[in-house]
C-alpha atoms as a PDB file:
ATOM      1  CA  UNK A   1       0.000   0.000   0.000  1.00  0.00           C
ATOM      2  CA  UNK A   2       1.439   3.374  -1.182  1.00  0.00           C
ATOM      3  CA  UNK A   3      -1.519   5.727  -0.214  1.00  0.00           C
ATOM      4  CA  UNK A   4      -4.318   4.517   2.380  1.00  0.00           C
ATOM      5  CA  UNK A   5      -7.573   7.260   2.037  1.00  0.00           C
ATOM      6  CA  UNK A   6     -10.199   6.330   4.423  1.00  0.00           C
ATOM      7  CA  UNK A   7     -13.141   8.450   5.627  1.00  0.00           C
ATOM      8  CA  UNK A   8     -13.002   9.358   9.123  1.00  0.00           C
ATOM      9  CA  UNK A   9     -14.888   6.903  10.621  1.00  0.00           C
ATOM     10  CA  UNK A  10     -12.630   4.328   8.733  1.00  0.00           C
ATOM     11  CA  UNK A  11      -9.601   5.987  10.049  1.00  0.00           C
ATOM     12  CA  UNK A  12      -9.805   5.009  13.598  1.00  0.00           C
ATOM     13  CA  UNK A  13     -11.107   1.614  12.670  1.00  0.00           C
ATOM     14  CA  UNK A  14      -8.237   0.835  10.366  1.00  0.00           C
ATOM     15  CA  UNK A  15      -5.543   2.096  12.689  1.00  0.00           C
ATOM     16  CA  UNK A  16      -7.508  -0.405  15.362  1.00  0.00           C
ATOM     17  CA  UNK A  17      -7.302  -3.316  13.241  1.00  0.00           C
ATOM     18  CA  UNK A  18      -3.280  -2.427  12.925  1.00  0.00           C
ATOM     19  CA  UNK A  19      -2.394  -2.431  16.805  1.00  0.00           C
ATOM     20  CA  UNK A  20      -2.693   1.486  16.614  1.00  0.00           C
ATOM     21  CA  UNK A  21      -4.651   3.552  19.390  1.00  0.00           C
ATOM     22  CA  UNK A  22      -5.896   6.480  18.501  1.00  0.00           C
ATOM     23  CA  UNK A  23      -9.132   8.866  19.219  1.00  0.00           C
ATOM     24  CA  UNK A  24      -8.683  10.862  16.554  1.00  0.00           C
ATOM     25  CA  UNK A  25      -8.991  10.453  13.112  1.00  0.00           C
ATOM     26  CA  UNK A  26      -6.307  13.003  11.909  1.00  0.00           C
ATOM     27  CA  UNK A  27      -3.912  11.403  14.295  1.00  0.00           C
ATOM     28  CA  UNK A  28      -4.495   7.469  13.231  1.00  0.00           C
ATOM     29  CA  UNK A  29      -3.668   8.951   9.466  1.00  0.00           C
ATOM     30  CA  UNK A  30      -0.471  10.154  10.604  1.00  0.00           C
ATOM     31  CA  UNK A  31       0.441   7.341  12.885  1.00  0.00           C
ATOM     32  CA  UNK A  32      -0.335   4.648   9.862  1.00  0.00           C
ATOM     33  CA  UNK A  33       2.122   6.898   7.886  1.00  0.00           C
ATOM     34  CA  UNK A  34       4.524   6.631  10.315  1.00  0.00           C
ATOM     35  CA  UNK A  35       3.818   3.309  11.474  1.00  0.00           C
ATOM     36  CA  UNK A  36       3.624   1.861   8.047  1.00  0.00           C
ATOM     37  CA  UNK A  37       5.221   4.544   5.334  1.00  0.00           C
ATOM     38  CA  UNK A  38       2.196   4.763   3.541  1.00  0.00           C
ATOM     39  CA  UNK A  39       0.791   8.081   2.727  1.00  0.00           C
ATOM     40  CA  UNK A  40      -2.209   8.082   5.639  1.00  0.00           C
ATOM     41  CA  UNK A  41      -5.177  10.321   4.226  1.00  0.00           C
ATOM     42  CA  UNK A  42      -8.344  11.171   5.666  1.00  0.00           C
ATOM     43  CA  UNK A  43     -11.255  12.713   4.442  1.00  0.00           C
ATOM     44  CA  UNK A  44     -13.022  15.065   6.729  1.00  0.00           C
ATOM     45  CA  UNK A  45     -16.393  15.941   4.428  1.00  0.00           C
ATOM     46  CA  UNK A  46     -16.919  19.389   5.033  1.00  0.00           C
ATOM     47  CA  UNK A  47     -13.649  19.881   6.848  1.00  0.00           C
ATOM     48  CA  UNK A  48     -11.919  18.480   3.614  1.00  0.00           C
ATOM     49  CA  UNK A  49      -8.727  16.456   3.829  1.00  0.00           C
ATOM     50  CA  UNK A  50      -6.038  15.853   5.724  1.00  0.00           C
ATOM     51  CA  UNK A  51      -2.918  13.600   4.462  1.00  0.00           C
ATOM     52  CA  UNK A  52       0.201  12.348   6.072  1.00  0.00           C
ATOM     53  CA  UNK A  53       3.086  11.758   3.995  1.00  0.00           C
ATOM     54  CA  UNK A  54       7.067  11.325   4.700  1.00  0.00           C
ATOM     55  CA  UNK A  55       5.995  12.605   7.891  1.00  0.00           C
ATOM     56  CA  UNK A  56       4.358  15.600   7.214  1.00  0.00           C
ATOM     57  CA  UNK A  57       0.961  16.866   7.369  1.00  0.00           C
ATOM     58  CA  UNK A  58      -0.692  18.497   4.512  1.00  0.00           C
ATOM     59  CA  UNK A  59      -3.991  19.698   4.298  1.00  0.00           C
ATOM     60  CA  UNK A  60      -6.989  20.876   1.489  1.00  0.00           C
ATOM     61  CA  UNK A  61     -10.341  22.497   1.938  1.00  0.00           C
ATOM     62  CA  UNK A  62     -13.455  21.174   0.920  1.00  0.00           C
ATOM     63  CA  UNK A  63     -15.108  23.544  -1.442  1.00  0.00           C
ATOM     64  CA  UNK A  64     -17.863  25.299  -0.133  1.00  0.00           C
ATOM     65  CA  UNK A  65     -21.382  23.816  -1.346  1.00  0.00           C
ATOM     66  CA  UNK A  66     -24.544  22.923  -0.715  1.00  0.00           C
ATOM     67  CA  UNK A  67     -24.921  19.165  -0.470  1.00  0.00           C
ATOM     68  CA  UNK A  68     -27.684  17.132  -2.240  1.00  0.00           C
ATOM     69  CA  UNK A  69     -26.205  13.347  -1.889  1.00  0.00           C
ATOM     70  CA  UNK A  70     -22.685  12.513  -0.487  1.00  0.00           C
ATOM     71  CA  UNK A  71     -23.017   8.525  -1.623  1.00  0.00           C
ATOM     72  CA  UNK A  72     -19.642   8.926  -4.174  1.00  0.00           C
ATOM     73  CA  UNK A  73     -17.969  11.633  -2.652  1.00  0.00           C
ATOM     74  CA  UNK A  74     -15.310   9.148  -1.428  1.00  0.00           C
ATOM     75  CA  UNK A  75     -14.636   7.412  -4.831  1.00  0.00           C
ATOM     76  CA  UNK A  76     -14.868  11.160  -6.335  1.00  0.00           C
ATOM     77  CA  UNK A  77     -12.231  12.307  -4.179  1.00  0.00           C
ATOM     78  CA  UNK A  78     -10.259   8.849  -4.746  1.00  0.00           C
ATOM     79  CA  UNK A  79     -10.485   9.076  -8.754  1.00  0.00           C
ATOM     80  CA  UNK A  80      -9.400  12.255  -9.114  1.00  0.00           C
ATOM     81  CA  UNK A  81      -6.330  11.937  -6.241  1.00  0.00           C
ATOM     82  CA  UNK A  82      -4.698   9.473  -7.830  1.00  0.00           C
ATOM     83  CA  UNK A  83      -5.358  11.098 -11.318  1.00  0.00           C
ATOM     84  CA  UNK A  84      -3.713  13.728 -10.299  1.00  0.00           C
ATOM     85  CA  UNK A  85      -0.827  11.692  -8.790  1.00  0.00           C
ATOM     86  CA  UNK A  86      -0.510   9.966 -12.043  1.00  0.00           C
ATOM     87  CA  UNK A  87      -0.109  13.282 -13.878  1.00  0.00           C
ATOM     88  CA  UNK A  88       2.879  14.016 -11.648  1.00  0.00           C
ATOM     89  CA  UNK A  89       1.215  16.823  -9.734  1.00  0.00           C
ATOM     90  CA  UNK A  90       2.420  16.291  -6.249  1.00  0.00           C
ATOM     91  CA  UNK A  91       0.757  15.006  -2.998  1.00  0.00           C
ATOM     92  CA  UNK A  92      -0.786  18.115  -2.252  1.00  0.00           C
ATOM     93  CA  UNK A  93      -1.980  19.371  -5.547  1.00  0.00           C
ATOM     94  CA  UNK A  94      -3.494  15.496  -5.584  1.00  0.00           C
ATOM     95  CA  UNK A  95      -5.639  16.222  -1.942  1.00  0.00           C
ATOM     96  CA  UNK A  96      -6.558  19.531  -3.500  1.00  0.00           C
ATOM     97  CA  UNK A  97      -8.031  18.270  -6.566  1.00  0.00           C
ATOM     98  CA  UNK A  98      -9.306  15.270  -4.770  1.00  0.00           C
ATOM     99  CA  UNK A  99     -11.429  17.593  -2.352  1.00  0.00           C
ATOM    100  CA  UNK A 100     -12.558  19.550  -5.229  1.00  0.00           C
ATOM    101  CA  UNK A 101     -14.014  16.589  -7.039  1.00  0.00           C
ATOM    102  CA  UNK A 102     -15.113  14.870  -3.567  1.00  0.00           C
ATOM    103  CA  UNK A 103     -17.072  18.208  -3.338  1.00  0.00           C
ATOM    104  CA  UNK A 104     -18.633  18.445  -6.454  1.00  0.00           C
ATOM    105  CA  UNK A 105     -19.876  14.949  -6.100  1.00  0.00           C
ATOM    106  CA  UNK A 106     -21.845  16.321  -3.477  1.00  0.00           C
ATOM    107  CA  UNK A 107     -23.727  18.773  -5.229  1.00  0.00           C
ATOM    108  CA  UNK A 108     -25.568  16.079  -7.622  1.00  0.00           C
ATOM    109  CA  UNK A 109     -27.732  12.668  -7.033  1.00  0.00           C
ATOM    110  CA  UNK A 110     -26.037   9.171  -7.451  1.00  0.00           C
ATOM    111  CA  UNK A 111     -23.220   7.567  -7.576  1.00  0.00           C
ATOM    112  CA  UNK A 112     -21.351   7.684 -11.084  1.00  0.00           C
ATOM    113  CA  UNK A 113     -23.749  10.565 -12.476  1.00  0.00           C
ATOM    114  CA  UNK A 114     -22.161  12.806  -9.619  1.00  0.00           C
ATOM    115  CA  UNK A 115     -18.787  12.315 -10.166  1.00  0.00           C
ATOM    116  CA  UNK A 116     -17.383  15.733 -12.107  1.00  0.00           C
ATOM    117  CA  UNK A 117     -15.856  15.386 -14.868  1.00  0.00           C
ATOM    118  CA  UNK A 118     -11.981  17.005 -15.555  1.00  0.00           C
ATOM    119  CA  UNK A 119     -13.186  20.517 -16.660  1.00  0.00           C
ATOM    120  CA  UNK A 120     -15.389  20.801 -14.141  1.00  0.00           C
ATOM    121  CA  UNK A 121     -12.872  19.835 -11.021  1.00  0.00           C
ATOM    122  CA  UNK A 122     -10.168  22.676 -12.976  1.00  0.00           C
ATOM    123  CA  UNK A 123     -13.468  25.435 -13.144  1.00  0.00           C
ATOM    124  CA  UNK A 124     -14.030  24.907  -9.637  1.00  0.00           C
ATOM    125  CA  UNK A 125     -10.487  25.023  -8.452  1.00  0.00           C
ATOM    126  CA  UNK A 126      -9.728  28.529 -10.717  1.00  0.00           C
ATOM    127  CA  UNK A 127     -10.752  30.428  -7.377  1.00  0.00           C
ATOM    128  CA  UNK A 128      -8.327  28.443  -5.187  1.00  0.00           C
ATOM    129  CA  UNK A 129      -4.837  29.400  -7.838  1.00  0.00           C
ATOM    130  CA  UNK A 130      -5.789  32.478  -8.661  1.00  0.00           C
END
């Protein structure tokens, strides 16, 4: 395992299952990264993201909307992270972009109909670079 993303509820279970105590979410994430040297992410929902990597914490917003249905905001967020990982963008840029699309997912019914497309993730983060 390279990069573990769980939700926050997952996060504490996870670290359980691995021998690792923790009460808080942010903190199992960064003690599986430096338990294990996997990248240790956790999504937050509104909160956003928070990801542990080579020991360091890095953080993204979650974009500010109005939620309809959160069912693929995980697998939204997932997609596009390691899409953007693949492009060579970085760890950060990658929980930035995940977030976005995470977010967007949010704003539309279902499951795969929700998930934004490209375009849409780059039009909603032209606020964030600018």
């Amino acid at each position: 395992v390279d990069d573990l993303v769980v939700n926050e509820h997952e996060a504490l279970v996870v670290a359980k299952a691995a021998g690792i105590e923790a009460s808080d979410p942010i903190e199992a994430a960064r003690l599986i990264n430096e338990r294990f040297g996997c990248a240790g992410i956790v999504t937050l929902g509104a909160e956003g993201v928070v990801g542990w990597s080579g020991g360091a914490r890095h953080a993204a917003p979650a974009l500010k909307v109005t939620p309809v249905d959160t069912t693929a905001a995980g697998d939204s967020f997932t997609g596009a992270y390691a899409a953007a990982l693949d492009q060579g963008l970085g760890f950060t840029v990658a929980l930035v972009r995940g977030a976005a699309s995470g977010s967007l997912a949010c704003t539309r019914p279902g499951a795969q109909s929700s998930i934004p497309t490209k375009a849409e993730i780059d039009d909603a983060m032209r606020p964030l670079v600018a």
